[in-house]
N, C-alpha and C. Protein backbone atom coordinates (compact mmCIF):
# COMPACT_ATOMS: atom_id res chain seq x y z
N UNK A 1 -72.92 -63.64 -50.43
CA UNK A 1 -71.88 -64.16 -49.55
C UNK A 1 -70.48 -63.90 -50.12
N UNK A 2 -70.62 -63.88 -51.47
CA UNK A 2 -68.90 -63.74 -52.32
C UNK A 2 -68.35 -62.47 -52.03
N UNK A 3 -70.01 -61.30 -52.35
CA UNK A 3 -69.27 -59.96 -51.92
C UNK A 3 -68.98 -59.82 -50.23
N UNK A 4 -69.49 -60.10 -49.64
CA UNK A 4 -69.16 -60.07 -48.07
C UNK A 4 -67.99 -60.42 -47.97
N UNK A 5 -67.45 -61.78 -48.62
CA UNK A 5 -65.81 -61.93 -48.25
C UNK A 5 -64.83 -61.31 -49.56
N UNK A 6 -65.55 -60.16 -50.11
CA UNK A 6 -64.53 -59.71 -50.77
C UNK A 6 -64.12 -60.12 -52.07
N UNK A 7 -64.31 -60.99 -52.70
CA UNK A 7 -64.62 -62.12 -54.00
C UNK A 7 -65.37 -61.23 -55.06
N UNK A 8 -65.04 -61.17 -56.11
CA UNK A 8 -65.46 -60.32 -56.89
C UNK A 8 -66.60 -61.90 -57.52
N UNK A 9 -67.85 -61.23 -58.11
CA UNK A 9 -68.93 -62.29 -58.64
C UNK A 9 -68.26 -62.39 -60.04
N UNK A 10 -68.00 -63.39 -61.00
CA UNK A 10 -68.09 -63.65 -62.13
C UNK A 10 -69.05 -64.20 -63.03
N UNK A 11 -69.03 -64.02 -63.87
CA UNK A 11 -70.02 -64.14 -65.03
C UNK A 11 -70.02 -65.45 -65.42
N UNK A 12 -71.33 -66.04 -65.39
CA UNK A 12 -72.07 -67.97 -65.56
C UNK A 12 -71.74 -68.63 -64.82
N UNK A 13 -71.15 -68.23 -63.08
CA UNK A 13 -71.54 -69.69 -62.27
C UNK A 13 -72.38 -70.28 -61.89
N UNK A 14 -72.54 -71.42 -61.48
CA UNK A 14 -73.20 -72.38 -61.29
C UNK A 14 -72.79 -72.52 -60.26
N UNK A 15 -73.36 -72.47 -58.67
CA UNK A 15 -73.34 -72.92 -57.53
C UNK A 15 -74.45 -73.49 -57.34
N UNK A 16 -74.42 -75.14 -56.54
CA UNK A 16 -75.15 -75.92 -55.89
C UNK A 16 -74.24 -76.25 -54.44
N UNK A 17 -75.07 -74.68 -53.53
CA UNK A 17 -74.98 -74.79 -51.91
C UNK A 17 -73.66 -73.76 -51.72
N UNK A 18 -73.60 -73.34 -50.90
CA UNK A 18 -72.80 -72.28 -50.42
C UNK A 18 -71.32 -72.58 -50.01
N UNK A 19 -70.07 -72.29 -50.59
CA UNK A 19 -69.19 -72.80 -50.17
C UNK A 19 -68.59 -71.99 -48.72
N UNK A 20 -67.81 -73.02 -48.29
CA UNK A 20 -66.96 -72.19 -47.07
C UNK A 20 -66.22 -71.27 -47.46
N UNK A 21 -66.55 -70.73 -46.56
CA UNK A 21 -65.20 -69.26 -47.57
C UNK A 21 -64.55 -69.03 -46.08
N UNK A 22 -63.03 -68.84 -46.52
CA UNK A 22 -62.88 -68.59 -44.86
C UNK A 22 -61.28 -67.53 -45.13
N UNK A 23 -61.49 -66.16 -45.66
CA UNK A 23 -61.01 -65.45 -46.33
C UNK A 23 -59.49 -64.48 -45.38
N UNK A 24 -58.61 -64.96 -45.22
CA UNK A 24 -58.11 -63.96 -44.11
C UNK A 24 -57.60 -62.31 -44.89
N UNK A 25 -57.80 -61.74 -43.65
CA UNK A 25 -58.23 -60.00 -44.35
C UNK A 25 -56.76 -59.95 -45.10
N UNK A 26 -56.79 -58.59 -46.36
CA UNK A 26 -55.97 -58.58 -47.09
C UNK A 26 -55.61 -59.75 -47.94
N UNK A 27 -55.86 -60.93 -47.91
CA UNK A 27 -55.92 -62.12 -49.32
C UNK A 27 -56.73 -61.89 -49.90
N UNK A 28 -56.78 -62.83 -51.37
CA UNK A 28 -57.35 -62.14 -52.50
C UNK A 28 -57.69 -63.99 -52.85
N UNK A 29 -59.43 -63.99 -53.33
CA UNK A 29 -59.57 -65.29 -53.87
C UNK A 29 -60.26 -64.12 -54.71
N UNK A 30 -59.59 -65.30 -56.30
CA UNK A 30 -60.22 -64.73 -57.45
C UNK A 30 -60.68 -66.23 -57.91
N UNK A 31 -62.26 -65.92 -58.49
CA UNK A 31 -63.09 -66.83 -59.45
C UNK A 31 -62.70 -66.32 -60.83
N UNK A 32 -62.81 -66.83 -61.85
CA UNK A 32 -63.18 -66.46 -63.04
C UNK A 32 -64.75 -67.28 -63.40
N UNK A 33 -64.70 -66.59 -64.57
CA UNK A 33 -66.26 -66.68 -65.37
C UNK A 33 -66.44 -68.21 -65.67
N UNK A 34 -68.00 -68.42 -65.35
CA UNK A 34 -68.55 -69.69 -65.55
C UNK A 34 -67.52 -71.71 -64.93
N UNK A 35 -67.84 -70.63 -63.68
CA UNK A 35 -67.30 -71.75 -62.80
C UNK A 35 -68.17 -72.35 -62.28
N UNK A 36 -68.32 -73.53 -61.81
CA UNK A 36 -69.34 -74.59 -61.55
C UNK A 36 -68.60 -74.93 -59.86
N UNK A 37 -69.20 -74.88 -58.95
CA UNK A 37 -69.18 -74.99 -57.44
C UNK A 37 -70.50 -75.96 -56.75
N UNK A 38 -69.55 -77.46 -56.83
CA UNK A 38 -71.30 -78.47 -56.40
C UNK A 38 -70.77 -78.77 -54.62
N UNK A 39 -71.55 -77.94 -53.87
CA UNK A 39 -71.07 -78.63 -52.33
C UNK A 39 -72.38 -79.45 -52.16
N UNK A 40 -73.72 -79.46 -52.81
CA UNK A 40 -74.48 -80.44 -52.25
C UNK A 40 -74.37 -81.83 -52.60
N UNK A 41 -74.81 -83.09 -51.52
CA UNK A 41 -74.45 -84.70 -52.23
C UNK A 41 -75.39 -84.84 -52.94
N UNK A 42 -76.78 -84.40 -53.28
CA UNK A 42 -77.22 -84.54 -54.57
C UNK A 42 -77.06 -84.44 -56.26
N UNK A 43 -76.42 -83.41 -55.84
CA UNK A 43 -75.34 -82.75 -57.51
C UNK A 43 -74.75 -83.55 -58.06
N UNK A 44 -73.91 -84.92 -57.46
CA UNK A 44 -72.91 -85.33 -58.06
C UNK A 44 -73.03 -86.93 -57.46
N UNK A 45 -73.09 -87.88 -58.89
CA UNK A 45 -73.14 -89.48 -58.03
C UNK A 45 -71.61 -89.68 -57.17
N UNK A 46 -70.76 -89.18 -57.20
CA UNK A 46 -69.82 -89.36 -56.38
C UNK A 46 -69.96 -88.52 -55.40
N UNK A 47 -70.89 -88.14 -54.48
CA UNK A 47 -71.25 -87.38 -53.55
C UNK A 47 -69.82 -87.00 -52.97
N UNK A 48 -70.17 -85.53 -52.50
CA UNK A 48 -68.55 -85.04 -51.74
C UNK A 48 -69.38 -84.93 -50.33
N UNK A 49 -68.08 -85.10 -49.99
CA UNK A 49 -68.36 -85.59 -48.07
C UNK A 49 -68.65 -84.04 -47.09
N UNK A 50 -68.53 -83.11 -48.07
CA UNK A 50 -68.42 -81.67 -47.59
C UNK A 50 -68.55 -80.33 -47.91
N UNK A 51 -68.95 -79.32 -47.92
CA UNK A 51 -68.58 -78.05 -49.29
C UNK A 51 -67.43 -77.76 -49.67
N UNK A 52 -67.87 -76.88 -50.84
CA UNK A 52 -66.28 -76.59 -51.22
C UNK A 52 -66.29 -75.49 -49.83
N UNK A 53 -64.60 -75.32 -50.40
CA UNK A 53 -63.83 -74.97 -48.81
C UNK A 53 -63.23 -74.08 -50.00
N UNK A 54 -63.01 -72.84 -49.76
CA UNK A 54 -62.02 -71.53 -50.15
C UNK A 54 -61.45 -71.21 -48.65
N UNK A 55 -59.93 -71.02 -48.90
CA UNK A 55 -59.66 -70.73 -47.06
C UNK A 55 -57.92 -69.89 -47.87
N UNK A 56 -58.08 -68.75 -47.44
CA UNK A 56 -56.53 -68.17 -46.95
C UNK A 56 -56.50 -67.89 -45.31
N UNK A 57 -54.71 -68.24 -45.56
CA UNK A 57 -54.14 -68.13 -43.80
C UNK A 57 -53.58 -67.13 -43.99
N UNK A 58 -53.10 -66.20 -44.81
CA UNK A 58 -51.98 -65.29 -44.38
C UNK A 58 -52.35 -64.05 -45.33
N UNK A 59 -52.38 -62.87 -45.04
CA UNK A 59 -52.64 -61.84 -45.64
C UNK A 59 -52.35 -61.66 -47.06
N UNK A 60 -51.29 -61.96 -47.33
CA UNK A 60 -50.46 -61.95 -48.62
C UNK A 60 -50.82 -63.51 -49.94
N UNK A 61 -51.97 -64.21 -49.02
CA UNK A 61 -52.26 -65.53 -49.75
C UNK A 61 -53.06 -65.11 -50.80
N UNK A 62 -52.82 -65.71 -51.90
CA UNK A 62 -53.92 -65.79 -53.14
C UNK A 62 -54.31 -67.05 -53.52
N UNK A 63 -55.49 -67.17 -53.99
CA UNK A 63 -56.07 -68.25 -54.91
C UNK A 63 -56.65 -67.52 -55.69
N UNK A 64 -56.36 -68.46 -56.93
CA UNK A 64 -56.97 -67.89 -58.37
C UNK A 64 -57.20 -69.26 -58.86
N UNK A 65 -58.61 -69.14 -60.15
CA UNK A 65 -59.45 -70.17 -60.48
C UNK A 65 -59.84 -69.31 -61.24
N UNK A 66 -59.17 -70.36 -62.77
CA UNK A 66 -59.62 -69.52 -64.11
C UNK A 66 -60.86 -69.97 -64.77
N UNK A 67 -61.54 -69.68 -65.77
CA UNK A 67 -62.37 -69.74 -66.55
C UNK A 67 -63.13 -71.25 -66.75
N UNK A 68 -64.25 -71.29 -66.91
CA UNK A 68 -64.70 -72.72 -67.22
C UNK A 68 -64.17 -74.05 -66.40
N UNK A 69 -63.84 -73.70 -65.02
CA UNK A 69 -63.07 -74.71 -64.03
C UNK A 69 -64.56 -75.13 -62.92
N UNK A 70 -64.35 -76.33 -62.28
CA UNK A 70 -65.25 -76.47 -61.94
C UNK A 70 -64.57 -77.98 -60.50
N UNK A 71 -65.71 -77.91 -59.44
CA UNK A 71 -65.20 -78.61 -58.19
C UNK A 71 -66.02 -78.95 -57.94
N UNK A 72 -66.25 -80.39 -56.75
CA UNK A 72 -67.35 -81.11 -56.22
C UNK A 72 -66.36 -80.82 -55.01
N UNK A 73 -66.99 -80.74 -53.37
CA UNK A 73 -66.44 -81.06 -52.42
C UNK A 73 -64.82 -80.78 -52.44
N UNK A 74 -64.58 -79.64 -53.18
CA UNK A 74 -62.99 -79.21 -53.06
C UNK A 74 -62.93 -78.76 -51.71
N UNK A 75 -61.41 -79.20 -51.08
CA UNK A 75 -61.19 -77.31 -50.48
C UNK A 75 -59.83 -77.13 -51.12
N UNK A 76 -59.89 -76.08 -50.98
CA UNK A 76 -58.49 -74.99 -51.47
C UNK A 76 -57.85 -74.04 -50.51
N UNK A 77 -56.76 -74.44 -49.94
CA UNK A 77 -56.01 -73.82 -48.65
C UNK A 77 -54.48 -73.01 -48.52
N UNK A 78 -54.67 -72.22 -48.92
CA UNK A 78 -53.43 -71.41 -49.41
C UNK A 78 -52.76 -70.45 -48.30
N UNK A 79 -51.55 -71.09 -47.98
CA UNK A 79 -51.11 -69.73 -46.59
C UNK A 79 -50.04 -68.77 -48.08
N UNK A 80 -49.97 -69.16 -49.35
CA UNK A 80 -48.45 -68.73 -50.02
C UNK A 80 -49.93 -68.41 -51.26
N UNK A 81 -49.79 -69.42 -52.63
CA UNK A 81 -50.41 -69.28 -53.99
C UNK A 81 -51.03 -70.76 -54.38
N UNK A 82 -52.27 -70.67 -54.75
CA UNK A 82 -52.54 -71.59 -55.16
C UNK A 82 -52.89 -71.21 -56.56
N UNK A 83 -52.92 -71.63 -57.73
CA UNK A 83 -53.37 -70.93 -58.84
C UNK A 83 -53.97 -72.00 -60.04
N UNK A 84 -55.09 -72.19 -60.25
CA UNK A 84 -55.80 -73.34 -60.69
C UNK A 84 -56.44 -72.28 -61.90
N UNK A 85 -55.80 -72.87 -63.32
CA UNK A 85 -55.87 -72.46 -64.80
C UNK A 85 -56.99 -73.21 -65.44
N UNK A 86 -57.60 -72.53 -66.29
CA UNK A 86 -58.55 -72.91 -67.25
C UNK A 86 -59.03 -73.77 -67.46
N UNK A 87 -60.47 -74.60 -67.72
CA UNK A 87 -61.14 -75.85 -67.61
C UNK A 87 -60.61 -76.50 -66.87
N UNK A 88 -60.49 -76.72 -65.74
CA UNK A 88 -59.90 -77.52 -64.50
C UNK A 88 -60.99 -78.31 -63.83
N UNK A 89 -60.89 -79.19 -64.02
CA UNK A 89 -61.88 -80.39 -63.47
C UNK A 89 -61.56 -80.74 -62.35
N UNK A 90 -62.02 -80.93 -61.04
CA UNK A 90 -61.73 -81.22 -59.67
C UNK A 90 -62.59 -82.27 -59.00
N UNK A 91 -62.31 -83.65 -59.21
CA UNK A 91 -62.91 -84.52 -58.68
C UNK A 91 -63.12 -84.13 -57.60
N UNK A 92 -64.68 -84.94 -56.88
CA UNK A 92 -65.51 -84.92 -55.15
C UNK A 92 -63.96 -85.43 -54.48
N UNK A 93 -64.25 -84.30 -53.48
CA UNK A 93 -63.24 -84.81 -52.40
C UNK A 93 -61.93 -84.26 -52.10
N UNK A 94 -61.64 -83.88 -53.47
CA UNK A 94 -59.80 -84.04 -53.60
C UNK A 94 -59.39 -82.39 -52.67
N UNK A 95 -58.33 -82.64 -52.04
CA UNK A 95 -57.86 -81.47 -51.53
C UNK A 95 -56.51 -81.01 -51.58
N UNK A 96 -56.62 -79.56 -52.07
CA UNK A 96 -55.46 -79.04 -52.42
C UNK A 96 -55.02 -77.95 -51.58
N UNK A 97 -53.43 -77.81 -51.02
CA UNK A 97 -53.19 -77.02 -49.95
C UNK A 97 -51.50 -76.73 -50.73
N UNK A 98 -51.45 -75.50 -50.18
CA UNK A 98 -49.75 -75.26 -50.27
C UNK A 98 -49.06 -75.08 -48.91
N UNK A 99 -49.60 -75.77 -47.81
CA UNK A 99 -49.22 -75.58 -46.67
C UNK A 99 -48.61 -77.30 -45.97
N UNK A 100 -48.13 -77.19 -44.75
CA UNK A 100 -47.86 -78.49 -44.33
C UNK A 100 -49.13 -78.20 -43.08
N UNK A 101 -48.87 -76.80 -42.41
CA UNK A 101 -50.05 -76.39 -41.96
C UNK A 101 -49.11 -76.28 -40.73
N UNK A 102 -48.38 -77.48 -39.62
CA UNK A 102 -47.88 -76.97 -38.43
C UNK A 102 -46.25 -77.98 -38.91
N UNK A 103 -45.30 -77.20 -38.35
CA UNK A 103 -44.00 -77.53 -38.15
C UNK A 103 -43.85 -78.98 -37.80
N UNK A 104 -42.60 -80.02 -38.25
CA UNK A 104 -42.52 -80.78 -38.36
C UNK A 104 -41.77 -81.07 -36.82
N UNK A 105 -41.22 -79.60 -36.60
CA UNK A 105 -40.44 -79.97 -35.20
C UNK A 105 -41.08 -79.80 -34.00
N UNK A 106 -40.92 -80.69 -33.02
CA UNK A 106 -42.37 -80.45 -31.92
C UNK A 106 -41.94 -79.10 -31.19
N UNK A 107 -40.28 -78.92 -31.07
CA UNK A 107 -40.27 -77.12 -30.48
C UNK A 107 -41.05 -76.36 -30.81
N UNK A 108 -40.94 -76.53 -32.52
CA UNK A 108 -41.84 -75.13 -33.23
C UNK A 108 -42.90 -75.20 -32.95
N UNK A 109 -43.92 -76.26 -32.82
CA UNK A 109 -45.20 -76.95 -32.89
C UNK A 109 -45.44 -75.96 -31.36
N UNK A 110 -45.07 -76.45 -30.16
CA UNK A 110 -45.22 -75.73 -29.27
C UNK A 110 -44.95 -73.99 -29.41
N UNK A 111 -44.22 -73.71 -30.14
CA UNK A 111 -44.16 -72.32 -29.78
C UNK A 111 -45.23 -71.64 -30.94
N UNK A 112 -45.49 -71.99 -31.58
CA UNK A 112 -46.07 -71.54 -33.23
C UNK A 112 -46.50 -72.57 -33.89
N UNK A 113 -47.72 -72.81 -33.51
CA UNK A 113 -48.23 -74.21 -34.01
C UNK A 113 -48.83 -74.00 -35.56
N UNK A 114 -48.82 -72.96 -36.16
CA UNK A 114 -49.02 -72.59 -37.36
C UNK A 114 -47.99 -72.28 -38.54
N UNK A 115 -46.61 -72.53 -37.83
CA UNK A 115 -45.74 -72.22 -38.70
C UNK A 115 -45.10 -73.44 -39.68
N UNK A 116 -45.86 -74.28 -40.31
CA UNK A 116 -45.59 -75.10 -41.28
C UNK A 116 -45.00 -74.50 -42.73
N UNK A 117 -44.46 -75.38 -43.17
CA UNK A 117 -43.57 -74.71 -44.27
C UNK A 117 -44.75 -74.81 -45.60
N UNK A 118 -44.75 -73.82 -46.43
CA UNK A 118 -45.25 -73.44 -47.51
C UNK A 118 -44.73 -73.39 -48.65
N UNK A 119 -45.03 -73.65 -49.91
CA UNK A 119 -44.64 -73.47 -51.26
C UNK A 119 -46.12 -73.72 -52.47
N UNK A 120 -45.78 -72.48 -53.32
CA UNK A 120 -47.11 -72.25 -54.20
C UNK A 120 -47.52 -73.88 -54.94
N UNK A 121 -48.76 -73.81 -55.47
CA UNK A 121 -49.52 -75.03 -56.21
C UNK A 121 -50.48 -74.41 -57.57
N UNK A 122 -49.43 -75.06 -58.27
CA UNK A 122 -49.77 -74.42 -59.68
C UNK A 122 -50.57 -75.57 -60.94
N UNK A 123 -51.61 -75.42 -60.84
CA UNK A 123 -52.14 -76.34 -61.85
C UNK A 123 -52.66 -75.54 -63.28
N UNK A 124 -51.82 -75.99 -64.41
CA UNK A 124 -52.40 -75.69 -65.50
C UNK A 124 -53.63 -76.15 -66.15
N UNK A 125 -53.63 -75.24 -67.29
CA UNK A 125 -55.21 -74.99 -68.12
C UNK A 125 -55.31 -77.32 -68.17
N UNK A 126 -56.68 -77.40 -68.23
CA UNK A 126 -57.35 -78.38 -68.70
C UNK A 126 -56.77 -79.68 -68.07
N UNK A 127 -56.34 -79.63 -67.34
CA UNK A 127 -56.36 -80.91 -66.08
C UNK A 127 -57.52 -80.98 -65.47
N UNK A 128 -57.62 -82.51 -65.40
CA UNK A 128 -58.60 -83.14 -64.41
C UNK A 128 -57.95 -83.95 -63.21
N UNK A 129 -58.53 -83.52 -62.00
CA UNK A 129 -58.26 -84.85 -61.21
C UNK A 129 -59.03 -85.59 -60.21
N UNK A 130 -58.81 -86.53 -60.26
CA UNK A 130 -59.55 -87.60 -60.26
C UNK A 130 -60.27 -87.34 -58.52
N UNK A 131 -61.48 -88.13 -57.95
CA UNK A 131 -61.67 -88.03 -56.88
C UNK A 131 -60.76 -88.45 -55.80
N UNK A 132 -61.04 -87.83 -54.77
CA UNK A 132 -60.51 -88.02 -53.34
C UNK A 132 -58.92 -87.65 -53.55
N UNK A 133 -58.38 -87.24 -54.18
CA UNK A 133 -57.21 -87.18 -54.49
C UNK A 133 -56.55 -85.99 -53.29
N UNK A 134 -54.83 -85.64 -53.15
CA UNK A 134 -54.27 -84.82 -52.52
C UNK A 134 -53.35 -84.06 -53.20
N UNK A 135 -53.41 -82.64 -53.38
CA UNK A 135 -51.96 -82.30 -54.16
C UNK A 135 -51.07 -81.48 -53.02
N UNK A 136 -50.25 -81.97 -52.72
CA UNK A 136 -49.03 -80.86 -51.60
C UNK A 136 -49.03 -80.13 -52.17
N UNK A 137 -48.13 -78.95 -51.69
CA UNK A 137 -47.45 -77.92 -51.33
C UNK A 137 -46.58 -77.77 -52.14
N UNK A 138 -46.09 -77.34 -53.42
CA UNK A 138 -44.88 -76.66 -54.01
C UNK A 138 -44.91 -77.35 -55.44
N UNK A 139 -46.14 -78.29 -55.97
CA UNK A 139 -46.53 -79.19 -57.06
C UNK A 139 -46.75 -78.26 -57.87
N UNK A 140 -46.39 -78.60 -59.07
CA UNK A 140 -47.19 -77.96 -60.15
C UNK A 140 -47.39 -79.20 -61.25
N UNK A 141 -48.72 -79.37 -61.58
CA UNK A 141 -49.51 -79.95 -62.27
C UNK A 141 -49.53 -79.60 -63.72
N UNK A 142 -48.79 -80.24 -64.93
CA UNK A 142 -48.87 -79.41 -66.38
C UNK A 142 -49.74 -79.89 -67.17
N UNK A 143 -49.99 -78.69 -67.71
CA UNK A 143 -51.59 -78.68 -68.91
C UNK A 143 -52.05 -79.66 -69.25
N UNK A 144 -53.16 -80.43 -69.40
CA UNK A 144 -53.65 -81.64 -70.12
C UNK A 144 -53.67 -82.52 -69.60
N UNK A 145 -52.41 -82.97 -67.83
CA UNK A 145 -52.81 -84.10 -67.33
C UNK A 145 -53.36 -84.47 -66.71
N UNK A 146 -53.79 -85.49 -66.53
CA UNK A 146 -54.79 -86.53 -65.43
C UNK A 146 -54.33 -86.95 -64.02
N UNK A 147 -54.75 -86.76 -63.17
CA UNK A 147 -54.79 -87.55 -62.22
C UNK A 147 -55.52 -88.50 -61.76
N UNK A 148 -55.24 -89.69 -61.53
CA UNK A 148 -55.76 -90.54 -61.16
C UNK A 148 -56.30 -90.57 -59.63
N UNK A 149 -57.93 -90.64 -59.64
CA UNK A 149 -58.82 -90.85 -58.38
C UNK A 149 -57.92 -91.23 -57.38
N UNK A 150 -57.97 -90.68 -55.68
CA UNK A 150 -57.30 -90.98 -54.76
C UNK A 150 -55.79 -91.02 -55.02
N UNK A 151 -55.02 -90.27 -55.84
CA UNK A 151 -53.46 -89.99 -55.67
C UNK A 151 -53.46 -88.66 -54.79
N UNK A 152 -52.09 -89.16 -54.17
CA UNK A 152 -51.32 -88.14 -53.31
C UNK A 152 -50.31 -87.60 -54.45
N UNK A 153 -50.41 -86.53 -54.74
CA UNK A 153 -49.39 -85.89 -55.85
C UNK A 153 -48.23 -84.87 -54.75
N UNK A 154 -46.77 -85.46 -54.69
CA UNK A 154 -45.87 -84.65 -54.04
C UNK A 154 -45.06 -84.02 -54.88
N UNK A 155 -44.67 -84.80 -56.22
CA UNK A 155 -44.14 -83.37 -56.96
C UNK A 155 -44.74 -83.33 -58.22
N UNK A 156 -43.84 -82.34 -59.25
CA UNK A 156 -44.27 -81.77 -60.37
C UNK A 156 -44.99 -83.02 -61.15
N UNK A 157 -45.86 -82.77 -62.21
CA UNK A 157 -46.63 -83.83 -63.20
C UNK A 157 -46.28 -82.50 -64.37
N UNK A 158 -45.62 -83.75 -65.33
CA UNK A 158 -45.43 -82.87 -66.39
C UNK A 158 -46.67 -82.64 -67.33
N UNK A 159 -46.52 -81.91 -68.55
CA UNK A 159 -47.95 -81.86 -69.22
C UNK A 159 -48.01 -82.63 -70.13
N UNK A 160 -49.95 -83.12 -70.03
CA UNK A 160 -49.91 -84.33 -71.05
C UNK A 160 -49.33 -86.20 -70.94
N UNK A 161 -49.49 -86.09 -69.21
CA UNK A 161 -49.41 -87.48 -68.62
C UNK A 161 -50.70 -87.93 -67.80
N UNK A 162 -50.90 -88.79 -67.41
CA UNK A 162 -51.72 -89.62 -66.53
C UNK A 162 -50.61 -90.34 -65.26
N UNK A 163 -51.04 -89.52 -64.02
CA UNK A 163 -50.35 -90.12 -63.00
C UNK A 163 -51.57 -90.42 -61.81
N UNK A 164 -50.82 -91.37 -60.98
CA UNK A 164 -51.82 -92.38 -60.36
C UNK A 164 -50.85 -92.62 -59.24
N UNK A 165 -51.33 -93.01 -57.92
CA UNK A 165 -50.68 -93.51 -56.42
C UNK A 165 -50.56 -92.62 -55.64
N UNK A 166 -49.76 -92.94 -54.39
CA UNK A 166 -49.16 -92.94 -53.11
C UNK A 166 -48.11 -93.20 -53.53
N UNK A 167 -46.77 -92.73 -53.12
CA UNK A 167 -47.26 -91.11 -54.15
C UNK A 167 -47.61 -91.39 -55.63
N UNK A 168 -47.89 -90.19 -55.96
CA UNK A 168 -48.47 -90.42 -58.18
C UNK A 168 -47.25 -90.57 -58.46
N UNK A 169 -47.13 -91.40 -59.40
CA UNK A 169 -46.04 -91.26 -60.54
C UNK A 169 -46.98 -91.73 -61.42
N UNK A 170 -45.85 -91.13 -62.63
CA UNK A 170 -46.77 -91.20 -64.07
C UNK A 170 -46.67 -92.73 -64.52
N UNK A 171 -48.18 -93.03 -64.61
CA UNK A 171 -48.77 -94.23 -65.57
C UNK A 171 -48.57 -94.40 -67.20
N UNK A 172 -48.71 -93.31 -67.55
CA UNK A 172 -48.60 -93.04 -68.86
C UNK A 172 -48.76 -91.65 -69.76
N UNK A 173 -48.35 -91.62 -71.08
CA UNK A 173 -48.26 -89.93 -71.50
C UNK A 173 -50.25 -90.54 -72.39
N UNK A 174 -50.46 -88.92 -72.28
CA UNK A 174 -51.84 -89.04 -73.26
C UNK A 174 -51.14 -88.93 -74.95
N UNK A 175 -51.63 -89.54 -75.58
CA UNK A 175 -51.13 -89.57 -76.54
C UNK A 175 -53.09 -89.63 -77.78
N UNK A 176 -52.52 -89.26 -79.20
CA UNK A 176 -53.37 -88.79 -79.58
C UNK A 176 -54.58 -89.84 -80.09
N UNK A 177 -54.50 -90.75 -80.03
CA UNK A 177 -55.45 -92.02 -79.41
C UNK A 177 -56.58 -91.45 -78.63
N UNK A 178 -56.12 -91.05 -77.53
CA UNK A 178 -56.64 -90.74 -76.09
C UNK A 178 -57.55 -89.24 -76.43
N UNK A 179 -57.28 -88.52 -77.41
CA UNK A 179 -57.75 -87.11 -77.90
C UNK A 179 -58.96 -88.02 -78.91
N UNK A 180 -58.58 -88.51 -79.92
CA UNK A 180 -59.44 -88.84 -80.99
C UNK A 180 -60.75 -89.57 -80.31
N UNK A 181 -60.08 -90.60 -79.46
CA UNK A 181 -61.62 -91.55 -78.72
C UNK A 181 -62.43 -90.61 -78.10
N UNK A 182 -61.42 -89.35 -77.55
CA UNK A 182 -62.61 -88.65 -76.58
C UNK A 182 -63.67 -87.82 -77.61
N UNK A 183 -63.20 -87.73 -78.59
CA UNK A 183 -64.24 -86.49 -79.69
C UNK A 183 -64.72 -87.34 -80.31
N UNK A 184 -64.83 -88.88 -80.44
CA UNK A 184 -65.36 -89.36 -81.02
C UNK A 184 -66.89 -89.98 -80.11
N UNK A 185 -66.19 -90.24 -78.98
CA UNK A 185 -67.36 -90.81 -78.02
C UNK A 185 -68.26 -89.54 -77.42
N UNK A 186 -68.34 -88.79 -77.81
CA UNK A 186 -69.27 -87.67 -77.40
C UNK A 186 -69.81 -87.09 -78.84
N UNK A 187 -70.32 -87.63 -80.10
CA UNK A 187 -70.77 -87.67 -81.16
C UNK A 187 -71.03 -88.92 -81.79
């Protein structure tokens, strides 16, 4: 199904169930190696309500998804760039778009109901975020932080915080506490 929409196969994924792919001609979704893709509700005790979703709107759209990254019930909706870096953890549910999707003005809406405003979504290496969560349109997410389950993220998260809400703002920075407990509780 990956080669049919054009998706080059990478090396050690793990798919449980077939994601949506919904590829528009001339965009480019790139996987990298040993990515983990769970659309079934057995896979995961936080069952996702749906498959993952891969979707470009506009010829010129990319998504990229680096190395060792992994999703329950994502979708990923890019009319501009979405670009999701290295060990990226993607809580069930959460959905990420760089689109508004239709115009805010009801003229436009009537004439071009697709012309919502766009800006890229950039998440760096080794973020997690939390389930059910939302990231807009023009966010970029920096290396190492957390999101907290069910946040709406509208702008930048710097790297190496924990942010949380409607909208997220940052809860707190990770600090090296937060590194030591984690290598300690998995030994």
């Amino acid at each position: 199904m990956f080669a049919v929409h054009g998706i080059s196969w990478g090396k050690g994924w793990r798919i449980w169930g077939m994601p949506i792919i919904q590829r528009y001609r001339g965009s480019r979704i790139e996987l990298g190696n040993d990515i983990l893709l769970r659309s079934w509700a057995s896979t995961n005790p936080l069952v996702p309500n749906h498959r993952v979703t891969l979707a470009t709107r506009s010829k010129s759209a990319i998504i990229r998804v680096g190395d060792n990254s992994g999703m329950t019930g994502t979708t990923l909706v890019a009319a501009e760039r979405i670009e999701i870096g290295a060990r990226v953890l993607i809580g069930s549910n959460t959905v990420i778009v760089d689109t508004d999707f239709h115009p805010i003005d009801p003229d436009l809406r009537r004439t071009d109901v697709l012309r919502g405003k766009h800006r890229p979504v950039v998440i760096e290496d080794d973020v997690f975020i939390g389930l059910n969560s939302l990231i807009l349109k023009g966010v970029t997410i920096g290396s190492s932080s957390v999101v907290g389950a069910g946040s709406v993220v509208i702008h930048d998260v710097p790297p190496g915080v924990v942010v949380a809400g409607n909208p997220a703002v940052i809860v707190r920075e990770i600090n090296n506490s937060d590194r030591e407990q984690n290598l300690s509780s998995h030994w």
